[in-house]
Every structure is written in structure tokens, then in C-alpha cells.
Protein backbone atom coordinates (compact mmCIF):
# COMPACT_ATOMS: atom_id res chain seq x y z
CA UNK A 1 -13.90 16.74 -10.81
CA UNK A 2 -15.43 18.71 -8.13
CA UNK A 3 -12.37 20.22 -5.68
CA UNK A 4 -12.40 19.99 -2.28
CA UNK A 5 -10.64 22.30 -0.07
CA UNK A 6 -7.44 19.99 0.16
CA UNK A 7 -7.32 20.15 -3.36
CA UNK A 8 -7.44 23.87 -3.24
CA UNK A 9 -4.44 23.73 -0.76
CA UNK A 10 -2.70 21.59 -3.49
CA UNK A 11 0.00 23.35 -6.08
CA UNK A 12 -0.31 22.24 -9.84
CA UNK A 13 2.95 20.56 -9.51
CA UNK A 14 1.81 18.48 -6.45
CA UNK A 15 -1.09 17.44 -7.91
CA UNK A 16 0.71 15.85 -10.83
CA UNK A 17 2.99 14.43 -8.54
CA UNK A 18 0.07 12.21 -6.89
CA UNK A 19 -1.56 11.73 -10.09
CA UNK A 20 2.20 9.96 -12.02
CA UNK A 21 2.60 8.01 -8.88
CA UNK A 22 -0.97 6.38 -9.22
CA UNK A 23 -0.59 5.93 -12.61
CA UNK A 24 2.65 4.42 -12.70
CA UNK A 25 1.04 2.12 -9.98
CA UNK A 26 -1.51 1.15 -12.19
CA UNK A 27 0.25 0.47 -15.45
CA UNK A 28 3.00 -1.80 -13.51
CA UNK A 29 0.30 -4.37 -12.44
CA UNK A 30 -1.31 -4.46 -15.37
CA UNK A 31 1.54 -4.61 -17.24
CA UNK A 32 2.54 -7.77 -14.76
CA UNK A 33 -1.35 -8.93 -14.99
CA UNK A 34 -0.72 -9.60 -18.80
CA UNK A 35 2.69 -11.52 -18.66
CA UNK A 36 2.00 -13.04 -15.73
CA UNK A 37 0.24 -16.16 -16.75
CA UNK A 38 3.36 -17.25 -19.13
CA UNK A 39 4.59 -19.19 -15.46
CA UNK A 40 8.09 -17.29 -15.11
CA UNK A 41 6.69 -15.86 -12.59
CA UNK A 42 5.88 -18.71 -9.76
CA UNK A 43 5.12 -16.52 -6.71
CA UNK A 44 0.95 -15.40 -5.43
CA UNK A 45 0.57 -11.74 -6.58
CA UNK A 46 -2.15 -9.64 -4.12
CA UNK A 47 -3.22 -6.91 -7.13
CA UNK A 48 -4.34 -3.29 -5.53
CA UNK A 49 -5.63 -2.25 -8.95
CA UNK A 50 -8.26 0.61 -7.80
CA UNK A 51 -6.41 0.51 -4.54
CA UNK A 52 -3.70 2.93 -5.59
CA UNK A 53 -4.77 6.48 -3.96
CA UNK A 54 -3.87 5.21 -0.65
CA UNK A 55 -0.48 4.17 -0.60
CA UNK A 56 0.37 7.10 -2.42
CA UNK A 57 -1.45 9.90 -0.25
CA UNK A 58 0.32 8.68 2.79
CA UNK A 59 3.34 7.92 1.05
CA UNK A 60 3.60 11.32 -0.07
CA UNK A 61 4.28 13.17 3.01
CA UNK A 62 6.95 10.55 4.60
CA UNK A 63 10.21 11.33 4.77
CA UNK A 64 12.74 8.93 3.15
CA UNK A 65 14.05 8.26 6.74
CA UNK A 66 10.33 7.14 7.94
CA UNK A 67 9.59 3.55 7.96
CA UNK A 68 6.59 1.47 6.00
CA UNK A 69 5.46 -1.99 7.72
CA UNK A 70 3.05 -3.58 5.23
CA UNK A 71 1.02 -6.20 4.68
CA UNK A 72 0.63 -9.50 1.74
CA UNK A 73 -0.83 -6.69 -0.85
CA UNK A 74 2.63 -4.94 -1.36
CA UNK A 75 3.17 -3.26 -4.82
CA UNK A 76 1.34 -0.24 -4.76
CA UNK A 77 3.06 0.28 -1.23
CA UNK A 78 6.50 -0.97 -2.14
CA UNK A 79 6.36 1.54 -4.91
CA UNK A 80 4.89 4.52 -3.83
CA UNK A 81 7.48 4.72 -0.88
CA UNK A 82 10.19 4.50 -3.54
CA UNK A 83 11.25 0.91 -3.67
CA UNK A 84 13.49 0.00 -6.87
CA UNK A 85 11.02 -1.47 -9.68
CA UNK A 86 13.90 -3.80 -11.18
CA UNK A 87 14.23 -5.27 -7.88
CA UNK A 88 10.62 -6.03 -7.31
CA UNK A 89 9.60 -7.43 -10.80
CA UNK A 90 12.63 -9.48 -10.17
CA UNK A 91 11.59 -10.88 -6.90
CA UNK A 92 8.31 -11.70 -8.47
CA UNK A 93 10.42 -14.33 -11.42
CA UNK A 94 12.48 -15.81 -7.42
CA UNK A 95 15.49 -14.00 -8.91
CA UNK A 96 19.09 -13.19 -7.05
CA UNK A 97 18.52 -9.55 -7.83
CA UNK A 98 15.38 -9.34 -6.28
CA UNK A 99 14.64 -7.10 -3.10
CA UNK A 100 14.60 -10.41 -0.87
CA UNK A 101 17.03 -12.36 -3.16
CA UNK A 102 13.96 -14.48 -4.82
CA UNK A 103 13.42 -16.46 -1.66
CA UNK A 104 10.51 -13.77 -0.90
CA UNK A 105 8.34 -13.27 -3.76
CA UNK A 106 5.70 -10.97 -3.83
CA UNK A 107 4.10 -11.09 -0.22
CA UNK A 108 7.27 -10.29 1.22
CA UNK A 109 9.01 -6.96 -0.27
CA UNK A 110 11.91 -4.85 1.60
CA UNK A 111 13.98 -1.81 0.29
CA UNK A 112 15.84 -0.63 3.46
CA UNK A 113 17.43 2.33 1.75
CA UNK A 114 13.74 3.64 1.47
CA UNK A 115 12.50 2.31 4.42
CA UNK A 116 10.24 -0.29 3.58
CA UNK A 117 11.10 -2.71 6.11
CA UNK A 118 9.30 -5.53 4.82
CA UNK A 119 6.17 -7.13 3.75
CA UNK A 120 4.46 -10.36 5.30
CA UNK A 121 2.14 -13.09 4.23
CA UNK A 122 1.00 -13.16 7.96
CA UNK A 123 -2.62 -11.07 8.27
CA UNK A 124 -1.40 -8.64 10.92
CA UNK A 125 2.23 -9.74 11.24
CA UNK A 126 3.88 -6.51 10.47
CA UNK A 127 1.34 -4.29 12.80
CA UNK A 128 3.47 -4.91 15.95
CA UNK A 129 6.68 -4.40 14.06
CA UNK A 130 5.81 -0.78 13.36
CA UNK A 131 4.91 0.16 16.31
CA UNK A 132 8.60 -1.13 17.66
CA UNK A 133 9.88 1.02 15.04
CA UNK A 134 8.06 3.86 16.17
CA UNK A 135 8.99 3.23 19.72
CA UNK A 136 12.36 3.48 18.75
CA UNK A 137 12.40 6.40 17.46
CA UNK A 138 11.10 7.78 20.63
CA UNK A 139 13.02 6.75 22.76
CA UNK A 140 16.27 7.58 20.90
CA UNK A 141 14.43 11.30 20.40
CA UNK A 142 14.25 11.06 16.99
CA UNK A 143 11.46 12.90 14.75
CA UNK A 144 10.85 10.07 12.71
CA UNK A 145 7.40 7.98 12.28
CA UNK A 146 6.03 4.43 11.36
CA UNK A 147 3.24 3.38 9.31
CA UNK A 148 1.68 0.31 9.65
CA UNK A 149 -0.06 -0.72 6.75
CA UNK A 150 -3.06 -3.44 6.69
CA UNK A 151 -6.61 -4.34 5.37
CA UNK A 152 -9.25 -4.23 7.23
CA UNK A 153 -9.40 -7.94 8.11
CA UNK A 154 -6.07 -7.36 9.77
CA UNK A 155 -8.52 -5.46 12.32
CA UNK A 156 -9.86 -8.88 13.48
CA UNK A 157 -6.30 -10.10 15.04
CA UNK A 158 -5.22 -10.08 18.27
CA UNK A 159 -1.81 -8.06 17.16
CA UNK A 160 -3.91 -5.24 16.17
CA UNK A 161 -5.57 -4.62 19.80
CA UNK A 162 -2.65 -5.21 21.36
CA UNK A 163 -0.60 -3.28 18.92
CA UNK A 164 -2.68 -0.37 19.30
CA UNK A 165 -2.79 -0.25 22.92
CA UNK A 166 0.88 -0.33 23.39
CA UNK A 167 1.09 2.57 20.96
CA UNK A 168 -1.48 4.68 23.24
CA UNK A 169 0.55 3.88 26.11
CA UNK A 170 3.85 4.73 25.37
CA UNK A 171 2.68 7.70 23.01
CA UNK A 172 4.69 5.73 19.90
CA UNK A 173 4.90 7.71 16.60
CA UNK A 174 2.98 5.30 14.48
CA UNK A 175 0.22 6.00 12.27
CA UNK A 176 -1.91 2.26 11.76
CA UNK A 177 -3.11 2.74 8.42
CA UNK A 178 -6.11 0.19 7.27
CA UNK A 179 -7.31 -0.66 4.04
CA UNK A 180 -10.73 -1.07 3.86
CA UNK A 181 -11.58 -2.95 0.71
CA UNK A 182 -14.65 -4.29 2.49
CA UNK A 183 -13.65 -8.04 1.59
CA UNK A 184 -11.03 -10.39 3.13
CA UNK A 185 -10.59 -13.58 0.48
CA UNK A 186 -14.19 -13.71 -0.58
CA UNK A 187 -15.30 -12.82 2.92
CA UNK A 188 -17.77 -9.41 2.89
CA UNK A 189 -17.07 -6.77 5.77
CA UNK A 190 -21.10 -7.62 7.54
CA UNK A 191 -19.96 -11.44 7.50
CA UNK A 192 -16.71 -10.35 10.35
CA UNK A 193 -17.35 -7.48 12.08
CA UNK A 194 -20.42 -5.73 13.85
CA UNK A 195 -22.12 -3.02 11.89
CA UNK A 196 -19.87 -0.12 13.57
CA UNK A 197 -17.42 1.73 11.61
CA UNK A 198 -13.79 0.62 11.91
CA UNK A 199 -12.50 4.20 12.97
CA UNK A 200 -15.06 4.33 15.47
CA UNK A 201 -14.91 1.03 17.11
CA UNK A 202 -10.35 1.99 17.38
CA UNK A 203 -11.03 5.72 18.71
CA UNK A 204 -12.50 3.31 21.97
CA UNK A 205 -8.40 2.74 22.52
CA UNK A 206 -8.15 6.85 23.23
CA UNK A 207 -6.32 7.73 19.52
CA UNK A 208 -7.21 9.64 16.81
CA UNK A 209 -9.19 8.03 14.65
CA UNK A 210 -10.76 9.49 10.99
CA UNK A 211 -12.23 7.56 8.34
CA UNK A 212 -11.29 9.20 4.38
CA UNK A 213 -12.37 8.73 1.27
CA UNK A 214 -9.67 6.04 0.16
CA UNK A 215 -10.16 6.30 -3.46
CA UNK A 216 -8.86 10.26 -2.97
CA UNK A 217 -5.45 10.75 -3.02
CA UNK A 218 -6.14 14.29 -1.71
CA UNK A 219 -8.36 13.33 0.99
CA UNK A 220 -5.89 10.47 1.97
CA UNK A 221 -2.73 12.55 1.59
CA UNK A 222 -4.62 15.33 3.69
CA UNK A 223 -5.53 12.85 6.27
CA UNK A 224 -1.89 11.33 6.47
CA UNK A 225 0.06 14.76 7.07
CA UNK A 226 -2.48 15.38 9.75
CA UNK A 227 -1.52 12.08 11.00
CA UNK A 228 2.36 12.26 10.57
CA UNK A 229 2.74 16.07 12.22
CA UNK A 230 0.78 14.57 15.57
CA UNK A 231 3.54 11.62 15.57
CA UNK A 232 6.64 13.50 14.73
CA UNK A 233 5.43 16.50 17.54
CA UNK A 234 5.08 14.02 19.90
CA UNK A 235 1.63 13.56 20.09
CA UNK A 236 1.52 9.62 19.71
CA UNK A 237 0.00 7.43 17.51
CA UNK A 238 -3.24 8.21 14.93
CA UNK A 239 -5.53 5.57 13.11
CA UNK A 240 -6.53 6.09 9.14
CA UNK A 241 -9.32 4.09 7.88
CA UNK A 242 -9.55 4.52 4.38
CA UNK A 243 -12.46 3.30 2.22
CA UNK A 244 -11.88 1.66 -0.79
CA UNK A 245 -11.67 -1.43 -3.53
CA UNK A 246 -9.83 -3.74 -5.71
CA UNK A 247 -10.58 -4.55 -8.81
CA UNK A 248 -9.36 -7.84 -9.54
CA UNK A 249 -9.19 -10.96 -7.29
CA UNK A 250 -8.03 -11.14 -3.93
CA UNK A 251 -5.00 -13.24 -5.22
CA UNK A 252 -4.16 -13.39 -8.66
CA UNK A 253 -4.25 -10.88 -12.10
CA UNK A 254 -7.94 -12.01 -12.86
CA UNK A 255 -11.16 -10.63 -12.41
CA UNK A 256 -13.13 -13.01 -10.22
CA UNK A 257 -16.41 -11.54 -10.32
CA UNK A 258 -17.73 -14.99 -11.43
CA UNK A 259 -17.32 -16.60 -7.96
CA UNK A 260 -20.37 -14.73 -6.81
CA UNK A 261 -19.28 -13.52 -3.69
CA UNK A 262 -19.53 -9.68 -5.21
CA UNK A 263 -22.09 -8.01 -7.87
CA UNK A 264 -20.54 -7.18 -10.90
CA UNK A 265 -22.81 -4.08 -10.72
CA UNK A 266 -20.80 -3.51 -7.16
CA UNK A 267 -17.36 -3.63 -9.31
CA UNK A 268 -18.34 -1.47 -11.68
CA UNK A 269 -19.54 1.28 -9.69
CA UNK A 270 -16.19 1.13 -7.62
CA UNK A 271 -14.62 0.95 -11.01
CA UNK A 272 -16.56 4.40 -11.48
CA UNK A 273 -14.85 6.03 -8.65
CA UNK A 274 -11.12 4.91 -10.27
CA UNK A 275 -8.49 6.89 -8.24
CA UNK A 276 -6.12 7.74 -11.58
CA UNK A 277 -9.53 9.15 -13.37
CA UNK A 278 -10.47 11.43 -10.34
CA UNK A 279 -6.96 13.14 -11.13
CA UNK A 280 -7.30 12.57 -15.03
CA UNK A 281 -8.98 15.96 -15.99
CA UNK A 282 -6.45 18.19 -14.26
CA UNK A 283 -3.32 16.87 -16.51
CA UNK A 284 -3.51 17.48 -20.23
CA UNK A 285 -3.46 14.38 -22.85
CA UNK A 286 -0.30 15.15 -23.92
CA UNK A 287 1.29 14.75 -21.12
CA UNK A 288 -0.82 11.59 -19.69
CA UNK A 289 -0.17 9.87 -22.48
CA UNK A 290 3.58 10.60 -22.44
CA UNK A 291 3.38 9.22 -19.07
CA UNK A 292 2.07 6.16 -19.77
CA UNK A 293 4.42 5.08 -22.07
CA UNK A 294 7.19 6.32 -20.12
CA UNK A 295 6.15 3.83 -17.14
CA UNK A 296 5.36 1.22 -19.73
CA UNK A 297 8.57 1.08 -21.05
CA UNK A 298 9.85 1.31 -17.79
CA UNK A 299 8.17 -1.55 -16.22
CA UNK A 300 8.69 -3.59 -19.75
CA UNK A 301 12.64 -3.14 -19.05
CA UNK A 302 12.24 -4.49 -15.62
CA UNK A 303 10.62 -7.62 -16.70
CA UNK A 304 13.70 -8.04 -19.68
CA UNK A 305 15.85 -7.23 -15.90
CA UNK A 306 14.45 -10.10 -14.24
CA UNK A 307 14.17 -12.49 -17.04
CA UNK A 308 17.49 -12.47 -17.80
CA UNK A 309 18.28 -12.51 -13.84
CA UNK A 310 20.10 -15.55 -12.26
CA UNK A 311 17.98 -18.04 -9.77
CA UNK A 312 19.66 -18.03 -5.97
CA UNK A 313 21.52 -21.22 -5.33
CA UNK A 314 21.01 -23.19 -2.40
CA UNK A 315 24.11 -21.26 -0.89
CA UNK A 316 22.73 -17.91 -1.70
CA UNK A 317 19.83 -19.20 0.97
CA UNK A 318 22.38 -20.30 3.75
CA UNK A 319 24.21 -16.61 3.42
CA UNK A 320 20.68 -14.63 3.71
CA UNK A 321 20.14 -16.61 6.83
């Protein structure tokens, strides 16, 4: 793996950091991919499989007291910000010790005591949320920041103009981060947008605006403490664009290469650029391997968790209200 000059920056220790986080990312869905077609689980899963550099590179320099408003693809978020595993594996079965008390599911994921302050099955719902958040935190002079979260058809709402604006205005702490997977559904990027970069076409609102190699963790993490230092220093909001690609379907564990909306020569050469294997050759076998199972078994006791769970009652769903 060739190093770039944020990777240089980067202790040992750090670098294994990024590289568990992705991993334990990865092994979670999958693990989920493979159970998840016994039907205990009811709810639509969004999979970021390939996806999981990003969440974790920004993640990585918040502070616990920062906030994360994200969007229907929530696990590799939800986790990488710290969110409790048990909790989310048991909101995928509808159970009462899920994060939203199994009334949720998987679109909508919240651990407060981490700051994730929710997930939403709206494209763009949570964009205006974060910048409230941030604004917030202004005004109450606080050196906090907010990170809205969103793929890149998100981009094509009216929330995310407006959103955007309001943060240039008022100089709001946020830092919009978007997903580019170049697909919404089975929708290509060419098919929605004009042929302009995202990060150009938002840097027209008078923010910062940088386009990074999403598939990096380095790169993305580098980007993101750029991004967060501006907001908590008072110098307003910044815009992320990172490039990158799922794996599997846009809903569901499957591949879904058979649809024809995508090459299967275009998966595999994202598949190529897999954001765990760019890490891969700086930690020994050993230790990957004890890592693996370590996260497996981890993720395996979740599932036993949420199994054995009780379903809300109707009154459980009158007391959340």
C-alpha cells in the first residue's frame, strides 16, 4: 500500500485503530447478511459493505459530545460513532431493547449517550436537523460540531440547498458529509445530476468544499479534522464529498448485480479498492485474525441478545410517544 503523507502523519497505534473499526464494520453486516434471511429479522437493512472508510475517518476525530445526523444507510455510522451493538442488532429483530424500542428498525437508529441523534428513512430528512444542532451550539458558545451525513442523492432535495445556505449564513458548525456511491436505488449519478462534480457545484454556496478518496480512511479522516477544527474555531460550516461504493444492493444483504443497472466488471473493480484491504498489510495476521473472531463472536452474542429479547407491547408504543 503506497503511503500518502496523511498516512505518514499517522502513529502505528492510530492506524490500527481505523483499520479494527472498519473491520468490525464489515464482519457485523455480513455476519447479519447471513442470518438475515431466516425472517426474525422483519425490518429493510441499507448494507454499506465497501462503504466503511467513511464513517469511520470522520468518526474518528469527533468528540463523544459532537453530534451525528444520518441518513436510511445507518450501521456503519451508528457504529463507528460508538453506538451499543446489542442495541442495534436488537432493533433490527423490532425488539424492546433496541436503540428505538423496535418501533424503528434499521433506517432509524439513535444512541444519545454517543450522540447519534437519529437516523431517517426520509432522503435528506436529517440534513436540516444538523445544522439546528450546530446552530445551537453556537449560539450557546459551545465548541461542539454537527455532521450531517447523506448520499449523494440526498444532494438533489430541496433541504440540502436550503440547509446549506442557512449554515453559510449564520456561520453554523456543521460539516455536511455526502456519500457518493454514484447510485441512488438503481439510479446512476449521469441519470440525476449535470456532469459537474458535487463539491464543486456546493463551493457555489461560499463553503469549503473538497472531494476525498472515500474508500481511504486516511484521506477521509484527514479531510474530516480539517473540517471539524474550521467548525469548532468558529469558522462555519465545510462540505466533504467522498467517493465511494457498496457492494451489495441498495436495500437488502444480496448482491444485485443481476438487475443490470451496474457491470459486474464495475463491482469488482470497486471491490478491488476494499477499504479494510488498503489497511490489511500494515497489521500482522496474527493479530487480524484475532480480530476477526473477536468481532465475530461479538456480533454472534448480540444476535443470541436480541433473539431472546421481548417484542414492545402496544403500551410500550403509547409511552415512547
Amino acid at each position: 500500500m503506497a503511503e500518502t503523507n496523511a498516512h505518514a502523519q499517522l502513529a502505528e497505534s492510530d492506524l490500527l485503530r481505523l483499520y479494527s473499526a472498519m473491520l468490525r464494520i464489515r464482519i457485523v453486516e455480513e455476519r447479519i447478511g447471513e442470518v438475515y434471511p431466516a425472517g426474525e429479522m422483519r425490518t429493510p437493512t441499507h448494507f454499506c459493505i465497501g462503504q466503511e472508510a467513511t464513517p469511520v475517518g470522520v468518526c474518528d476525530v469527533l468528540r463523544p459530545d459532537d453530534v451525528l445526523h444520518f441518513s436510511h444507510r445507518t450501521h456503519g455510522w451508528y457504529l463507528a460513532k460508538g453506538g451499543d451493538l446489542d442495541a442495534m442488532v436488537a432493533e433490527f429483530f423490532g425488539r424492546a431493547t433496541g436503540c428505538a424500542k423496535g418501533w424503528g428498525g434499521s433506517m432509524h437508529l439513535i444512541d444519545l449517550d454517543v450522540g447519534l441523534m437519529g437516523s431517517s428513512s426520509i432522503l435528506g430528512g436529517t440534513i436540516g436537523h444538523a445544522v439546528g444542532s450546530a446552530l445551537a451550539f453556537k449560539m450557546r458558545g459551545e465548541q461542539r460540531v454537527a455532521v450531517a451525513a447523506f448520499g449523494d442523492a440526498a444532494v438533489e432535495e430541496g433541504i440540502f440547498a436550503e440547509s446549506v445556505n442557512w449554515a453559510v449564513i449564520t456561520r453554523a458548525p456543521v460539516v455536511f458529509v455526502c456519500e457518493n456511491n454514484l447510485y441512488s436505488s438503481q439510479s446512476p449519478l449521469h441519470v440525476r445530476q449535470p456532469d459537474i462534480p458535487i463539491h464543486e457545484r456546493v463551493e457555489g454556496f461560499g463553503i469549503p468544499a473538497t472531494r476525498v478518496d472515500g474508500n481511504d480512511v486516511v484521506a477521509v479522516r484527514s479531510a474530516a479534522a480539517e473540517a471539524v477544527e474550521r467548525g469548532r474555531a468558529g469558522g462555519g460550516p465545510s462540505f466533504i464529498e467522498a467517493l465511494t461504493y457498496r457492494w451489495r444492493g441498495h436495500v437488502g444483504p444480496e448482491e444485485d448485480d443481476h438487475l443490470g443497472y451496474r457491470s459486474v466488471a464495475e463491482v469488482d473493480e470497486w471491490k478491488a479498492r476494499c477499504p479494510v484491504d488498503r489497511l490489511t498489510p500494515l497489521v500482522p495476521a496474527e493479530l487480524r485474525e484475532e480480530l476477526a473472531l473477536r468481532f465475530l463472536r461479538e456480533t454472534d452474542a448480540a444476535l443470541r441478545f436480541a433473539s431472546a429479547s421481548p417484542a414492545p407491547t402496544w403500551e410500550d408504543a403509547w409511552r415512547e410517544v
